[in-house]
N, C-alpha and C. Protein backbone atom coordinates (compact mmCIF):
# COMPACT_ATOMS: atom_id res chain seq x y z
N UNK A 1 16.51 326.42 -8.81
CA UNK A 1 15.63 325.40 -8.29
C UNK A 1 15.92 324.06 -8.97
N UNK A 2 15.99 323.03 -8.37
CA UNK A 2 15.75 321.66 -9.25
C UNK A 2 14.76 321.24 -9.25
N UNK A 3 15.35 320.62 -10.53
CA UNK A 3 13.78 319.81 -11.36
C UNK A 3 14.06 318.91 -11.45
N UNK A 4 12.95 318.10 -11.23
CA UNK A 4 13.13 316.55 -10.80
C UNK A 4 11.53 315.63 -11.24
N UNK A 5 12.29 314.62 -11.95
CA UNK A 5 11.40 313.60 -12.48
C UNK A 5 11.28 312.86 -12.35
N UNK A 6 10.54 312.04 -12.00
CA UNK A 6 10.22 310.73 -10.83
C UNK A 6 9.55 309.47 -12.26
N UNK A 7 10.11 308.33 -11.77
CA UNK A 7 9.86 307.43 -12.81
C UNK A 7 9.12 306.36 -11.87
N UNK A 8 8.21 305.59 -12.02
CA UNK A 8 7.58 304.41 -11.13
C UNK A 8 8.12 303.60 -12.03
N UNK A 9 8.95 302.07 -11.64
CA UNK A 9 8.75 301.07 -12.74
C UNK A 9 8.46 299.77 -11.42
N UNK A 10 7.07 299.57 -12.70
CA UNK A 10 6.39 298.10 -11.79
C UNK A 10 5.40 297.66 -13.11
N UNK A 11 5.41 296.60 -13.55
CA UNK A 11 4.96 296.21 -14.53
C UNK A 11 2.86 295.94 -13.96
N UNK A 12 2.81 295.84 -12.50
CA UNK A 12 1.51 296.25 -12.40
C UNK A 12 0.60 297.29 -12.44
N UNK A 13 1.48 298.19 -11.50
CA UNK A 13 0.92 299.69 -11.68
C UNK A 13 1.08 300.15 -13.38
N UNK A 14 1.87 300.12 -13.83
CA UNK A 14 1.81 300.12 -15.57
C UNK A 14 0.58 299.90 -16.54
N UNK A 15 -0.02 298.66 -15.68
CA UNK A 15 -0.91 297.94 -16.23
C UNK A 15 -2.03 298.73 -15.53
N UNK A 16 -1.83 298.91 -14.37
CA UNK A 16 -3.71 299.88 -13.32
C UNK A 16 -3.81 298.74 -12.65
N UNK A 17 -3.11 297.90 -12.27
CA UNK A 17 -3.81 296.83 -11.61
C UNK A 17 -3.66 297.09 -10.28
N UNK A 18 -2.54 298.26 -9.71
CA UNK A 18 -1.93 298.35 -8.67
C UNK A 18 -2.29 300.14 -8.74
N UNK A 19 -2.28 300.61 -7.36
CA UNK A 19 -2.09 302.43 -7.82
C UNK A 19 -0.81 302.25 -7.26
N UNK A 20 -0.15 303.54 -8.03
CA UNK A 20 1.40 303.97 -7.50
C UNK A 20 1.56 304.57 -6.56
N UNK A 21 1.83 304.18 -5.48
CA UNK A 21 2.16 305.08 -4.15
C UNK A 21 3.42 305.68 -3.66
N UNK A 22 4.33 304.81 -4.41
CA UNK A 22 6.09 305.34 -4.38
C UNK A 22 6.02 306.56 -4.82
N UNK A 23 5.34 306.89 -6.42
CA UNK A 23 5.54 307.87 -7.28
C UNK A 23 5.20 309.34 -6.14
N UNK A 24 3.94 309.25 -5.85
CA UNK A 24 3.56 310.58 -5.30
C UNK A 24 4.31 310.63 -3.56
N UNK A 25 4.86 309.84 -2.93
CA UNK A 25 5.51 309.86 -1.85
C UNK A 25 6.56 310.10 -2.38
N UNK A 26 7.35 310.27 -3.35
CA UNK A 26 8.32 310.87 -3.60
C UNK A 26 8.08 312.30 -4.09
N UNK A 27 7.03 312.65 -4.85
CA UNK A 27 6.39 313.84 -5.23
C UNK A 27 6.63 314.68 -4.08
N UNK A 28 5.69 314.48 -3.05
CA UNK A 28 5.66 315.04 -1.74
C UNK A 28 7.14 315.38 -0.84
N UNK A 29 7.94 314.36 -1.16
CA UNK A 29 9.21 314.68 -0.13
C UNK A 29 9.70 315.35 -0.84
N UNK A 30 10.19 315.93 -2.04
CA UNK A 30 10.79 316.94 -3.24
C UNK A 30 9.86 317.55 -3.08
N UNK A 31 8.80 318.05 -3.05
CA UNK A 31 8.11 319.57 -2.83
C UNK A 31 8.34 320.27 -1.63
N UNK A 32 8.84 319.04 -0.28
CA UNK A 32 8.75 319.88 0.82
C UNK A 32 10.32 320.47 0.65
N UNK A 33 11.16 319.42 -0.22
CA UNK A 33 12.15 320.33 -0.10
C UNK A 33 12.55 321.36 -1.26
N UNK A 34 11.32 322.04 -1.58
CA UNK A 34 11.64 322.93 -2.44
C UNK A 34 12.10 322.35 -3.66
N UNK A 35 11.75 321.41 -4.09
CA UNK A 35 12.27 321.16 -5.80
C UNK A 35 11.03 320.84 -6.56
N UNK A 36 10.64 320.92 -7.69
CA UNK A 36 9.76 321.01 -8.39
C UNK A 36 10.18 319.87 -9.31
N UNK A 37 8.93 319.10 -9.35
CA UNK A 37 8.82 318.02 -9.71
C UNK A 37 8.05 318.27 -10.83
N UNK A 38 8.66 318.30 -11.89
CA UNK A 38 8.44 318.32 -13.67
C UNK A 38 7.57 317.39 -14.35
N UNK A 39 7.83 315.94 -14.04
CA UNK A 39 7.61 314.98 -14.78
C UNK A 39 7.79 313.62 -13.53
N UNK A 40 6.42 313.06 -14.35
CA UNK A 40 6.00 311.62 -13.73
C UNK A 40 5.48 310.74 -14.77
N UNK A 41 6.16 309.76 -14.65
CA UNK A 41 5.65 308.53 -15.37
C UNK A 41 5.60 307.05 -14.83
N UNK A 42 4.81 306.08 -14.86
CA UNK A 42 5.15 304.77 -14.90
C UNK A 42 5.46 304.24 -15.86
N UNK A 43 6.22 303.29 -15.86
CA UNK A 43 6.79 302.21 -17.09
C UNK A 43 6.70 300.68 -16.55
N UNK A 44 6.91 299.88 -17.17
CA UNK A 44 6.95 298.49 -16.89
C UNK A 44 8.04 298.19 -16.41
N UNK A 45 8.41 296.82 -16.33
CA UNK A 45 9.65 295.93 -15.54
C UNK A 45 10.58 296.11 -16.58
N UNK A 46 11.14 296.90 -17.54
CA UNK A 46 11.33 296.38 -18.93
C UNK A 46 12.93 297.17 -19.09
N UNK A 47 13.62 296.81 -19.32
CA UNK A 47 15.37 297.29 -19.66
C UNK A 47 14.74 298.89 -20.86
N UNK A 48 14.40 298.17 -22.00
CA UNK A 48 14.21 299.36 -22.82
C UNK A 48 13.43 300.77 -22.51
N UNK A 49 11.91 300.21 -22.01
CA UNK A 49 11.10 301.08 -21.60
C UNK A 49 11.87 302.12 -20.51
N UNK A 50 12.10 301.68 -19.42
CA UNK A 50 13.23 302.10 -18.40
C UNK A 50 14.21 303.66 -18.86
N UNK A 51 14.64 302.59 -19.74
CA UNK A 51 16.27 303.48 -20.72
C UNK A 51 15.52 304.74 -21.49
N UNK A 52 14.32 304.20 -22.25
CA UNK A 52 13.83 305.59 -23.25
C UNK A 52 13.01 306.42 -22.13
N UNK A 53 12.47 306.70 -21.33
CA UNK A 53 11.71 307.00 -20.50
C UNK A 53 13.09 308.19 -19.51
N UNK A 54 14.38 307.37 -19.31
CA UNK A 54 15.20 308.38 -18.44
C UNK A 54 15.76 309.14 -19.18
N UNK A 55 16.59 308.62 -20.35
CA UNK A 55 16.94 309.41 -21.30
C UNK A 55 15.89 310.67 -21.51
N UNK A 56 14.64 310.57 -22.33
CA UNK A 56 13.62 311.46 -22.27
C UNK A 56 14.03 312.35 -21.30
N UNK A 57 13.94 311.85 -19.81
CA UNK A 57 13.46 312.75 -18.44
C UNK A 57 14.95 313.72 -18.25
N UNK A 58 15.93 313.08 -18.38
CA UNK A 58 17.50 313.65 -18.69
C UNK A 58 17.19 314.91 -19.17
N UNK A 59 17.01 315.13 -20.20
CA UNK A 59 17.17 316.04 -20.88
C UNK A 59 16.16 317.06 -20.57
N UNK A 60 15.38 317.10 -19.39
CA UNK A 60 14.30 318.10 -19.28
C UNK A 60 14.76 318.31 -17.86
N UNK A 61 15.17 317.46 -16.91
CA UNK A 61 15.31 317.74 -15.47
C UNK A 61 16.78 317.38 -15.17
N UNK A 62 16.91 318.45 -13.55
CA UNK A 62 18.17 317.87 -12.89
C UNK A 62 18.48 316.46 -12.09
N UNK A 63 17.32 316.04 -11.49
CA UNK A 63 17.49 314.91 -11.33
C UNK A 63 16.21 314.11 -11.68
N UNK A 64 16.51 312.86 -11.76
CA UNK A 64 15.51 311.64 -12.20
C UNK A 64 15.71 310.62 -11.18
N UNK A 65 14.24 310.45 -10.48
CA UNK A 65 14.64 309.37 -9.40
C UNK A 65 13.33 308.47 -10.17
N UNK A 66 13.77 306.99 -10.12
CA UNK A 66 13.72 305.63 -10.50
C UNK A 66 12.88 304.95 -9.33
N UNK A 67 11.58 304.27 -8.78
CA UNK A 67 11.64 303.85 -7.91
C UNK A 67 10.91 302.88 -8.31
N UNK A 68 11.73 301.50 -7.78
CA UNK A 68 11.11 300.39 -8.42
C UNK A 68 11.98 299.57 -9.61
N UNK A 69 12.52 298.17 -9.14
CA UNK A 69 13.02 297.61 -9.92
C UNK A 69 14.25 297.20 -9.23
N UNK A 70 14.52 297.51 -7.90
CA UNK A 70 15.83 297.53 -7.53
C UNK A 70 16.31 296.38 -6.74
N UNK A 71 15.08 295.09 -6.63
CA UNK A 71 15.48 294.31 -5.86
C UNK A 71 16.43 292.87 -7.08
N UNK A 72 16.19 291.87 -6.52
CA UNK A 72 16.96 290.77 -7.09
C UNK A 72 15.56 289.76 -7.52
N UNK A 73 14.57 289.82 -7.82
CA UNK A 73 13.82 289.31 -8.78
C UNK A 73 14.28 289.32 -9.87
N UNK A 74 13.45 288.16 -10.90
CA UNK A 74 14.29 288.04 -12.26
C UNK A 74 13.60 289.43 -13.03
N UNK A 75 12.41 290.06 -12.93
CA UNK A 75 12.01 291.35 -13.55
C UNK A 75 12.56 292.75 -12.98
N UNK A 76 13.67 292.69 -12.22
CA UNK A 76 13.98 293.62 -11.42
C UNK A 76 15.47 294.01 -12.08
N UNK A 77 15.30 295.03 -12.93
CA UNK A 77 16.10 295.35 -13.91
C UNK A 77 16.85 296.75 -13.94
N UNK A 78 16.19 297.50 -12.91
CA UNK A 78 16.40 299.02 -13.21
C UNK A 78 17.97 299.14 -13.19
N UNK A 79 18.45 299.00 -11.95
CA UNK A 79 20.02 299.10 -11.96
C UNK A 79 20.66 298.65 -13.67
N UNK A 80 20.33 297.54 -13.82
CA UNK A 80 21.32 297.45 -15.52
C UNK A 80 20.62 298.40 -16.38
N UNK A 81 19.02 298.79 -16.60
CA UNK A 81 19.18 299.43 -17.44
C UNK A 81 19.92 300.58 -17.60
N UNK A 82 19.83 301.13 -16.13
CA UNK A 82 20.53 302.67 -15.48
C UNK A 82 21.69 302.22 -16.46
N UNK A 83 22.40 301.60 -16.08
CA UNK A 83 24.37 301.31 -15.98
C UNK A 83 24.38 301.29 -17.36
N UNK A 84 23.58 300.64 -18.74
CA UNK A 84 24.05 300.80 -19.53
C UNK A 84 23.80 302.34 -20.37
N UNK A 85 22.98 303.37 -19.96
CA UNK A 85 23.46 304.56 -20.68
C UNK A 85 23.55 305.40 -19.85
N UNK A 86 24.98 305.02 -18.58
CA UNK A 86 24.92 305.96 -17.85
C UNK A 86 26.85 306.24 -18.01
N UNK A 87 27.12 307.68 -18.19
CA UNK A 87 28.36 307.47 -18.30
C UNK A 87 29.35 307.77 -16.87
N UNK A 88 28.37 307.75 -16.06
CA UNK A 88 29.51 307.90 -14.88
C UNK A 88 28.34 307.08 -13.67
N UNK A 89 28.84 306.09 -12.80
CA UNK A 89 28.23 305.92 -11.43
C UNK A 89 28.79 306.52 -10.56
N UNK A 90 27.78 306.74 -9.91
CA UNK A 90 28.41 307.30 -8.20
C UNK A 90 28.22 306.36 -6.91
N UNK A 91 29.11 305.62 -6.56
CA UNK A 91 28.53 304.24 -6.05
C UNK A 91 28.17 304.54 -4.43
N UNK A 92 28.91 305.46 -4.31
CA UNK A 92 28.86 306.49 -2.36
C UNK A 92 27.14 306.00 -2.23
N UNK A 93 26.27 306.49 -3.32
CA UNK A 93 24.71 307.04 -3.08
C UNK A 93 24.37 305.47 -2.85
N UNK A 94 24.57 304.41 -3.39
CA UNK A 94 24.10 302.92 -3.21
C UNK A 94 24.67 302.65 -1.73
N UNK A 95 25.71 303.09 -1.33
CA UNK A 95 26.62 302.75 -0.61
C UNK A 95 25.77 302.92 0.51
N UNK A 96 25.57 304.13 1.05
CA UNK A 96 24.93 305.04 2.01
C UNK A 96 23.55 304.56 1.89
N UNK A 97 22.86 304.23 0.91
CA UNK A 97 21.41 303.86 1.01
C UNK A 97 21.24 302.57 1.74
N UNK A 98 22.23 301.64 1.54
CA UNK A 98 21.92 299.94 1.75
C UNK A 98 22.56 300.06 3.23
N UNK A 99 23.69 301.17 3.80
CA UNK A 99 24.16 300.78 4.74
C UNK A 99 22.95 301.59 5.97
N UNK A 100 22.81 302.51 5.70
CA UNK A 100 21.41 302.88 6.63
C UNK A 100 20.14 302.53 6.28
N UNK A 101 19.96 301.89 5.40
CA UNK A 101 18.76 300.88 5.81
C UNK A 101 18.88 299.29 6.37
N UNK A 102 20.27 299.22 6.18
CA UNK A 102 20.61 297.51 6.93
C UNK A 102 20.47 297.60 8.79
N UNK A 103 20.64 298.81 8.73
CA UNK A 103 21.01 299.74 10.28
C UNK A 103 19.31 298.86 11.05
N UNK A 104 17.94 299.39 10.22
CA UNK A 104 16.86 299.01 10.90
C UNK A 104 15.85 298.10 9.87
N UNK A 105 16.61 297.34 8.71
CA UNK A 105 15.64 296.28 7.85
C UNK A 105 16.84 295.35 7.26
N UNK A 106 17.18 294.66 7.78
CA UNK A 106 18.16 293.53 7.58
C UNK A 106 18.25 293.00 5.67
N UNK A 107 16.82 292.86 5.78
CA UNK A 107 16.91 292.72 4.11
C UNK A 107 17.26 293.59 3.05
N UNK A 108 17.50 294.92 3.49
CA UNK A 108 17.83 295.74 2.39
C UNK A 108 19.40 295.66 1.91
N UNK A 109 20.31 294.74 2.78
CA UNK A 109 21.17 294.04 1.96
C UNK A 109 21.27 293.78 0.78
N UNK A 110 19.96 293.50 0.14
CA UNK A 110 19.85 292.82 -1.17
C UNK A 110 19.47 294.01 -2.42
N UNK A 111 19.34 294.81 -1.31
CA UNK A 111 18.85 295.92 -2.47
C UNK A 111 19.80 296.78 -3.77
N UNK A 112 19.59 297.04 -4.52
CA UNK A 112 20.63 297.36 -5.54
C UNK A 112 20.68 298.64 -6.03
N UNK A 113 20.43 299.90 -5.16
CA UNK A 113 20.45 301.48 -5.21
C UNK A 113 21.28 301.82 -6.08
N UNK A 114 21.37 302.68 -6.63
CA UNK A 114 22.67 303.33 -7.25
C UNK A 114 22.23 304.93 -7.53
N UNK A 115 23.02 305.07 -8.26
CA UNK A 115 22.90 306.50 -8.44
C UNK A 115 24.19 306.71 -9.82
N UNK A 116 23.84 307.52 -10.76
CA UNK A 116 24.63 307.82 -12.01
C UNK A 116 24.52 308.81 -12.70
N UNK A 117 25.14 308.92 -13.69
CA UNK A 117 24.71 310.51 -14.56
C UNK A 117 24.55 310.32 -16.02
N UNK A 118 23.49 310.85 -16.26
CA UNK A 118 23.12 310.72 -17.59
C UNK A 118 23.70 312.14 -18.04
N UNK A 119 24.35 312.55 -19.21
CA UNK A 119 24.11 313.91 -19.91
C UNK A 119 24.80 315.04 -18.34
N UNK A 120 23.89 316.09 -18.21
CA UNK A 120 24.06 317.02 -16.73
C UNK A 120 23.10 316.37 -16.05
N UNK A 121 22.37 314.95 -15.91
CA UNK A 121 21.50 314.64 -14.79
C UNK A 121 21.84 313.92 -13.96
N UNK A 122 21.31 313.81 -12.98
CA UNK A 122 21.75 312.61 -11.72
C UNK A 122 20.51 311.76 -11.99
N UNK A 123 20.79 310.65 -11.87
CA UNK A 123 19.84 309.66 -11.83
C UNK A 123 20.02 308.89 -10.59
N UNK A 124 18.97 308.85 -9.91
CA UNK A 124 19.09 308.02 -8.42
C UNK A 124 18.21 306.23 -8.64
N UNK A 125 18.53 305.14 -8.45
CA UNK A 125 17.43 304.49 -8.60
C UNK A 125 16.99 304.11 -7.02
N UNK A 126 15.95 303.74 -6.33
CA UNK A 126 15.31 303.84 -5.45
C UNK A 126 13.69 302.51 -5.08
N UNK A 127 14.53 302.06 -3.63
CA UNK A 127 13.93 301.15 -3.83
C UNK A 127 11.76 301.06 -4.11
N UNK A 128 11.10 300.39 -4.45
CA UNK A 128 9.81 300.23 -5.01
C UNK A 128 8.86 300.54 -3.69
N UNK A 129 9.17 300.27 -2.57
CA UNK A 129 8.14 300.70 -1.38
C UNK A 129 7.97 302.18 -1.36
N UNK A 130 6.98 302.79 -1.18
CA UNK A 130 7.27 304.01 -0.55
C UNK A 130 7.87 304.58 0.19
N UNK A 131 7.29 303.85 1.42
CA UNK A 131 8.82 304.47 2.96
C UNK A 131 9.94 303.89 2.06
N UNK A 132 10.61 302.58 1.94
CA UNK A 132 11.76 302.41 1.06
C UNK A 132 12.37 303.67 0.24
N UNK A 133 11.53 304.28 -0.80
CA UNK A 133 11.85 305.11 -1.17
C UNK A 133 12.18 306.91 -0.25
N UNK A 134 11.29 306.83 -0.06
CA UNK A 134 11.51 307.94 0.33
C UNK A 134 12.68 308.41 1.47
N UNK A 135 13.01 306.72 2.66
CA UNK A 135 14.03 306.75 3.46
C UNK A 135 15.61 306.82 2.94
N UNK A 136 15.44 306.15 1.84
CA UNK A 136 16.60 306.34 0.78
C UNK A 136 17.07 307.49 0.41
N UNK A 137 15.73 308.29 -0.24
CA UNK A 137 16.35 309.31 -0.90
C UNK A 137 16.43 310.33 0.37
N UNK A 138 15.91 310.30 1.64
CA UNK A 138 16.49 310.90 2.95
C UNK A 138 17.65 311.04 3.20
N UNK A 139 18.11 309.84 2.99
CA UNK A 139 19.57 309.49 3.26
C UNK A 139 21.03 310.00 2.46
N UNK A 140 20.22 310.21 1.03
CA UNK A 140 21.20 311.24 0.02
C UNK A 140 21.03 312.73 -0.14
N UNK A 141 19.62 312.76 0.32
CA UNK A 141 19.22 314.45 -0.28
C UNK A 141 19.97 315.35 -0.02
N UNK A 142 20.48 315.50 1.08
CA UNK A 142 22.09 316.54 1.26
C UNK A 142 23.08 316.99 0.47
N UNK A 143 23.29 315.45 -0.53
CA UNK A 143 24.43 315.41 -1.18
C UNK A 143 23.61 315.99 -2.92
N UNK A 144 22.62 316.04 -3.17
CA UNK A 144 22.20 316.48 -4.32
C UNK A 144 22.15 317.99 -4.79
N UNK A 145 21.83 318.75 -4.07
CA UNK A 145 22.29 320.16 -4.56
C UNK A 145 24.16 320.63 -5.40
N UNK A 146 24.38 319.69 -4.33
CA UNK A 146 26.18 319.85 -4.93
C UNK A 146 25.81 318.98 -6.24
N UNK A 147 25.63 318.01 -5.95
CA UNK A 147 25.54 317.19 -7.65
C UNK A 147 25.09 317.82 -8.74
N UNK A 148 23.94 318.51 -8.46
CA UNK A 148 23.30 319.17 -9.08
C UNK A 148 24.51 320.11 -9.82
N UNK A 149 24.90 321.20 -9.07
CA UNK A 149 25.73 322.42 -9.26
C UNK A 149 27.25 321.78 -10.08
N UNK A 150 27.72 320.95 -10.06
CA UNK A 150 28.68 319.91 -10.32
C UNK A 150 28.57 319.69 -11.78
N UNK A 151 27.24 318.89 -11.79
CA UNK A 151 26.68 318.16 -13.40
C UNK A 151 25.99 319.86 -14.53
N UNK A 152 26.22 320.60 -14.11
CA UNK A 152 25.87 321.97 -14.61
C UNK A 152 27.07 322.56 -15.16
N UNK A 153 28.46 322.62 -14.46
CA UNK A 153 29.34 322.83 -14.54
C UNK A 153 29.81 323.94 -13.66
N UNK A 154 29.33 323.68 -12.45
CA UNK A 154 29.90 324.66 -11.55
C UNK A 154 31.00 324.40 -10.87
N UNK A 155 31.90 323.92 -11.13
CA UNK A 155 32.89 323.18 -10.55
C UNK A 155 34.05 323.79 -9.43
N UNK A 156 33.49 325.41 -9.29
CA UNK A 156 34.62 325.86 -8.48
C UNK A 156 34.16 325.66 -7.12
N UNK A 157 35.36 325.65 -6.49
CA UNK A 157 35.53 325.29 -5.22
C UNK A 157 36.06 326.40 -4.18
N UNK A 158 35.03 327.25 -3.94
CA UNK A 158 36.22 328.25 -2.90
C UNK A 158 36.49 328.18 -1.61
């Protein structure tokens, strides 16, 4: 089964000023598909907070999805924090996210998805809306079981 840990970063919901609605709409689309969702947290807009928070989630789950932080605001950080303790990107998952959502929201051009590996985890980051999120990670979920089996060390191919 995978385990999967969902991160909110929005420096309001952090605060309570906002409720998180990305977080549990992602909850919900990973339960229907059978993965068990371990761990939830919010964090702020913040490079560090971000970094100690995935690291943490790394090491307990197979994947860690990020939602929030991914646009081009000056507090919109997630992608660099991802990139700096991530030792491999997978750029296909950004690739595929921005090009089927440009398909029916013109602005998601700007958006800055990615996807990387911490340790044996996949880390997805994902944009801050709910539908945003959740259409995103629609758009990859296929390709995560193999990732999964991959970052474990299952590497044969028959």
């Amino acid at each position: 089964m995978i385990s999967v840990a969902i991160i909110t970063v929005s420096d309001r919901a952090s605060r309570g000023e906002i409720e998180d609605k990305s977080g549990p709409a992602l909850r919900q689309f990973c339960e229907k598909r059978g993965w068990k969702v371990a761990k939830h947290a919010i964090v702020p807009d913040d490079q560090k907070n971000i970094q100690t928070r995935a690291i943490k989630f790394s090491g307990k789950c197979n994947v860690v999805l990020l939602t929030g932080g991914t646009g081009i605001a000056e507090r919109d950080v997630t992608p660099e924090a991802i990139r700096a303790i991530s030792t491999k990107e997978l750029p296909g998952f950004g690739e595929v996210m921005r090009a089927k959502s440009f398909e029916r929201f013109p602005n998601a051009i700007l958006s800055r998805n990615l996807a990387a590996v911490i340790g044996q985890c996949l880390i997805i980051c994902l944009p801050g809306s709910p539908k945003g999120a959740v259409e995103c990670l629609e758009f990859v979920a296929d390709a995560i079981p193999h990732a999964v089996e991959l970052l474990q060390g299952n590497t044969r191919h028959d």
